[in-house]
N, C-alpha and C. Protein backbone atom coordinates (compact mmCIF):
# COMPACT_ATOMS: atom_id res chain seq x y z
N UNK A 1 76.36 97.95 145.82
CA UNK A 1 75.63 97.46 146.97
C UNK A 1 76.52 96.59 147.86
N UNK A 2 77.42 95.43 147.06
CA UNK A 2 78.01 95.35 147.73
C UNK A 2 79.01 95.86 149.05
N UNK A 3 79.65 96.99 148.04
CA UNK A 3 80.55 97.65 149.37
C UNK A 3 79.66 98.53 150.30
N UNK A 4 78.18 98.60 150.51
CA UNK A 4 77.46 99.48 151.38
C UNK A 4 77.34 97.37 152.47
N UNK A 5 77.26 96.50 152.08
CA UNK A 5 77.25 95.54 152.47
C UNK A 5 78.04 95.32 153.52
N UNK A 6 79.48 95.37 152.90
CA UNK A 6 80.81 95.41 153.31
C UNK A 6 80.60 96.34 154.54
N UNK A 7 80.54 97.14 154.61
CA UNK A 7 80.36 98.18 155.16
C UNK A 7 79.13 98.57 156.78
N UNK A 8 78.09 97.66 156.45
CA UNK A 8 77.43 97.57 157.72
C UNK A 8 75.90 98.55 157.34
N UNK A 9 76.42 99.07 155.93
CA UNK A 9 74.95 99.87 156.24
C UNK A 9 73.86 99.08 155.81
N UNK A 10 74.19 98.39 154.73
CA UNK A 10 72.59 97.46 154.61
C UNK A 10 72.87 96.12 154.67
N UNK A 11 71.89 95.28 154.05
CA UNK A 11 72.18 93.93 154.89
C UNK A 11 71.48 93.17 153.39
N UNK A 12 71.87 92.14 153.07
CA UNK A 12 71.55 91.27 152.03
C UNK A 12 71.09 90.28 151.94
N UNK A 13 70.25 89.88 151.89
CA UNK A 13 69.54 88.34 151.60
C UNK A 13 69.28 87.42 150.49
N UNK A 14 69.22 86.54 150.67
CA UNK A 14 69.15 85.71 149.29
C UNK A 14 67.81 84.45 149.15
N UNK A 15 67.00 84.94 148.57
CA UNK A 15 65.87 84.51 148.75
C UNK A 15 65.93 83.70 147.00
N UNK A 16 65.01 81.88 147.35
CA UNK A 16 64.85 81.83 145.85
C UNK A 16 63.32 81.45 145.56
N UNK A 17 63.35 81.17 144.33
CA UNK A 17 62.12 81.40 143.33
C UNK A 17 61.42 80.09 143.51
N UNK A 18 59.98 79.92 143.51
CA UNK A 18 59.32 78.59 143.32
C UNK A 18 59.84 78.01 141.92
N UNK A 19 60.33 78.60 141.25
CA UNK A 19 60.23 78.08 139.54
C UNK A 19 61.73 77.63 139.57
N UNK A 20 62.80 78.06 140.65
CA UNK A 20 64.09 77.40 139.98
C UNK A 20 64.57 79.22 140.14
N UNK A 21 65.99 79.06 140.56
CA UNK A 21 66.65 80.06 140.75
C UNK A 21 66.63 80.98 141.77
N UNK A 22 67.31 82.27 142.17
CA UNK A 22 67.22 82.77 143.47
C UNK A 22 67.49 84.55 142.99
N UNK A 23 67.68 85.52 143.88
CA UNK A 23 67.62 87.13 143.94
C UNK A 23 68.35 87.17 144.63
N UNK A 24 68.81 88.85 145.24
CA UNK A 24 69.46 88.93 146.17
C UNK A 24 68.51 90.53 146.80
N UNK A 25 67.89 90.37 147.63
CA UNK A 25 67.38 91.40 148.20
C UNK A 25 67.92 92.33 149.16
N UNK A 26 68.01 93.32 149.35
CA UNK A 26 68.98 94.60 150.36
C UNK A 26 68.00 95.27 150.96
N UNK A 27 68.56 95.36 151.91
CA UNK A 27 68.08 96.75 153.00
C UNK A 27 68.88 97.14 154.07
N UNK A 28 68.09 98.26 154.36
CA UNK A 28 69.18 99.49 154.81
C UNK A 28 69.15 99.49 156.35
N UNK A 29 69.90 99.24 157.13
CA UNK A 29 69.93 99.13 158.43
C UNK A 29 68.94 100.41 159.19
N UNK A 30 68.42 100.10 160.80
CA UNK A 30 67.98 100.82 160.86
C UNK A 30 68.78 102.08 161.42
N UNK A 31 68.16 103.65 160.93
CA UNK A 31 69.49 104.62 161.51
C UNK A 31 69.86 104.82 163.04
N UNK A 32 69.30 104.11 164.30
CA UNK A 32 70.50 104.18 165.30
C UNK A 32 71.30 103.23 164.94
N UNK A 33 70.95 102.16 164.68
CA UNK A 33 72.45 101.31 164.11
C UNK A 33 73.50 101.91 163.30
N UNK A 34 73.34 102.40 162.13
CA UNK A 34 73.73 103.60 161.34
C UNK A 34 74.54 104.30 162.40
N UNK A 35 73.63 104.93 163.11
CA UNK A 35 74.78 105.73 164.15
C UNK A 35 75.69 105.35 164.95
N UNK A 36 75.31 104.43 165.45
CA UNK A 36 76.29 103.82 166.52
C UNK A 36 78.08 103.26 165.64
N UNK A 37 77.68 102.88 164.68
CA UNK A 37 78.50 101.96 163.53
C UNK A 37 79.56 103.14 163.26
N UNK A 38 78.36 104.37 162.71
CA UNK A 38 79.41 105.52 162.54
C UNK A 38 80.39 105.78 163.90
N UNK A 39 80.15 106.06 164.14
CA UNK A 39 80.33 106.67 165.78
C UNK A 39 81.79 105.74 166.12
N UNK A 40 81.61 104.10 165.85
CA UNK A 40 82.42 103.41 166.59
C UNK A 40 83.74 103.61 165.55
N UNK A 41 83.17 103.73 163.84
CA UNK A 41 84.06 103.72 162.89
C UNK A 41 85.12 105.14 163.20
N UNK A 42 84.31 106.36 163.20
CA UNK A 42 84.95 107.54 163.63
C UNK A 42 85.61 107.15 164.93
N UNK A 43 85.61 106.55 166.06
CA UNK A 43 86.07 106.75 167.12
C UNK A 43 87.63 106.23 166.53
N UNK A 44 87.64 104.62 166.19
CA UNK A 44 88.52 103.97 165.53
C UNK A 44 89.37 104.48 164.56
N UNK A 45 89.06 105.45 163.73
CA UNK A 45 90.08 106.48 163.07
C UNK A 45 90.94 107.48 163.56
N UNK A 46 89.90 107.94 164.98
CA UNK A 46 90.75 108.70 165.72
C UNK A 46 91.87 108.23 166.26
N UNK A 47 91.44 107.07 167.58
CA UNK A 47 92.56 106.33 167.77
C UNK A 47 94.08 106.30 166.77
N UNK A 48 93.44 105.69 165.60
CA UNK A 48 94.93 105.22 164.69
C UNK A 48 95.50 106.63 164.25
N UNK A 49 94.63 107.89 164.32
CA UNK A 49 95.08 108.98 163.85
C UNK A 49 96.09 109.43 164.95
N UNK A 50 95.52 109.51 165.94
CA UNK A 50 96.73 109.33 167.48
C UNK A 50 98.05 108.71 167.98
N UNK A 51 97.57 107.28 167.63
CA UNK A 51 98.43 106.39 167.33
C UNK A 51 99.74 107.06 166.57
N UNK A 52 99.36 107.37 165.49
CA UNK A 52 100.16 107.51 164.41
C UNK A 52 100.90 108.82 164.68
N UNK A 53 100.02 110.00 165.23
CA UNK A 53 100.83 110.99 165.84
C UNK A 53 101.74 111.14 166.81
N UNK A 54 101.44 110.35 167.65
CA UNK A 54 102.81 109.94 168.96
C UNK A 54 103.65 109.07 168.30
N UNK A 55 103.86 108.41 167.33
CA UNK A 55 104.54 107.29 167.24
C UNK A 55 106.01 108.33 166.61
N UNK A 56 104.77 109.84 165.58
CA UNK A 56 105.34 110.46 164.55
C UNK A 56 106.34 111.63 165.43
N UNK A 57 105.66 112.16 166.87
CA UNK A 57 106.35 112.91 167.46
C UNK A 57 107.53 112.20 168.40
N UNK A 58 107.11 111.24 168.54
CA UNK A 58 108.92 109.83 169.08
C UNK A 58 109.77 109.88 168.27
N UNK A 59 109.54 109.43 167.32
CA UNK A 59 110.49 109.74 165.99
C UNK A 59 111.47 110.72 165.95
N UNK A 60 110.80 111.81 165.75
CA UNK A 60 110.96 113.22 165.58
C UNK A 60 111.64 113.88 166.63
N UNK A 61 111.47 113.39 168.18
CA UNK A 61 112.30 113.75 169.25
C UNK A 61 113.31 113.21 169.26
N UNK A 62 113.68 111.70 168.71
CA UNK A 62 114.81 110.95 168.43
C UNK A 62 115.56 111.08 167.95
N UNK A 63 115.07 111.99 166.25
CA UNK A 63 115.48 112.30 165.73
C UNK A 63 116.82 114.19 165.84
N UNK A 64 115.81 114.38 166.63
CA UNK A 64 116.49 115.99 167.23
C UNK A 64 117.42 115.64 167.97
N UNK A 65 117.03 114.74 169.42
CA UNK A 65 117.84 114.96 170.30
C UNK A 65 119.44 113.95 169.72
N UNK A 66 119.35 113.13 168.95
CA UNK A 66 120.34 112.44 168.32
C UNK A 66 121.21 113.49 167.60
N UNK A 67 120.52 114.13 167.07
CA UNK A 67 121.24 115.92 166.42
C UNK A 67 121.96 116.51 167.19
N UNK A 68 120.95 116.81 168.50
CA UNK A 68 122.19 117.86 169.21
C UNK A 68 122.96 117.11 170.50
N UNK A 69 122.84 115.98 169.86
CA UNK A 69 124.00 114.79 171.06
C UNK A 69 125.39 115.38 169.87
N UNK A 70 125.30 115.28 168.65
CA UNK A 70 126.89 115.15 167.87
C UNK A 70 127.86 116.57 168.18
């Protein structure tokens, strides 16, 4: 539960007892939130997936054209 916590999909509370002591109660966000969360998480993977591909094709041109400089 925790890592669904972590995570944004449900939400945790901590409620305590008349007698002494406390719980921890969960629930589940509602699903446009759900969506939107997804949505922003997927967008954010793309990015770094991009990121990571131009950084990988710079490299790689650097790497060539340094080749056929010798």
């Amino acid at each position: 539960m925790q890592k669904l916590v972590g995570l944004g999909i449900c939400a945790k509370e901590t409620k305590t007892l008349k007698e002494g002591g406390y719980y921890h109660a969960y629930s589940g966000i509602d699903i446009e939130s759900f969506k939107m969360e997804t949505e922003k998480r997927v967008k954010e993977l793309e990015d770094s997936f991009h990121r990571l591909l131009k950084k990988f094709e710079e490299d790689i041109g650097k790497v060539i054209s340094s080749f056929y400089q010798r």
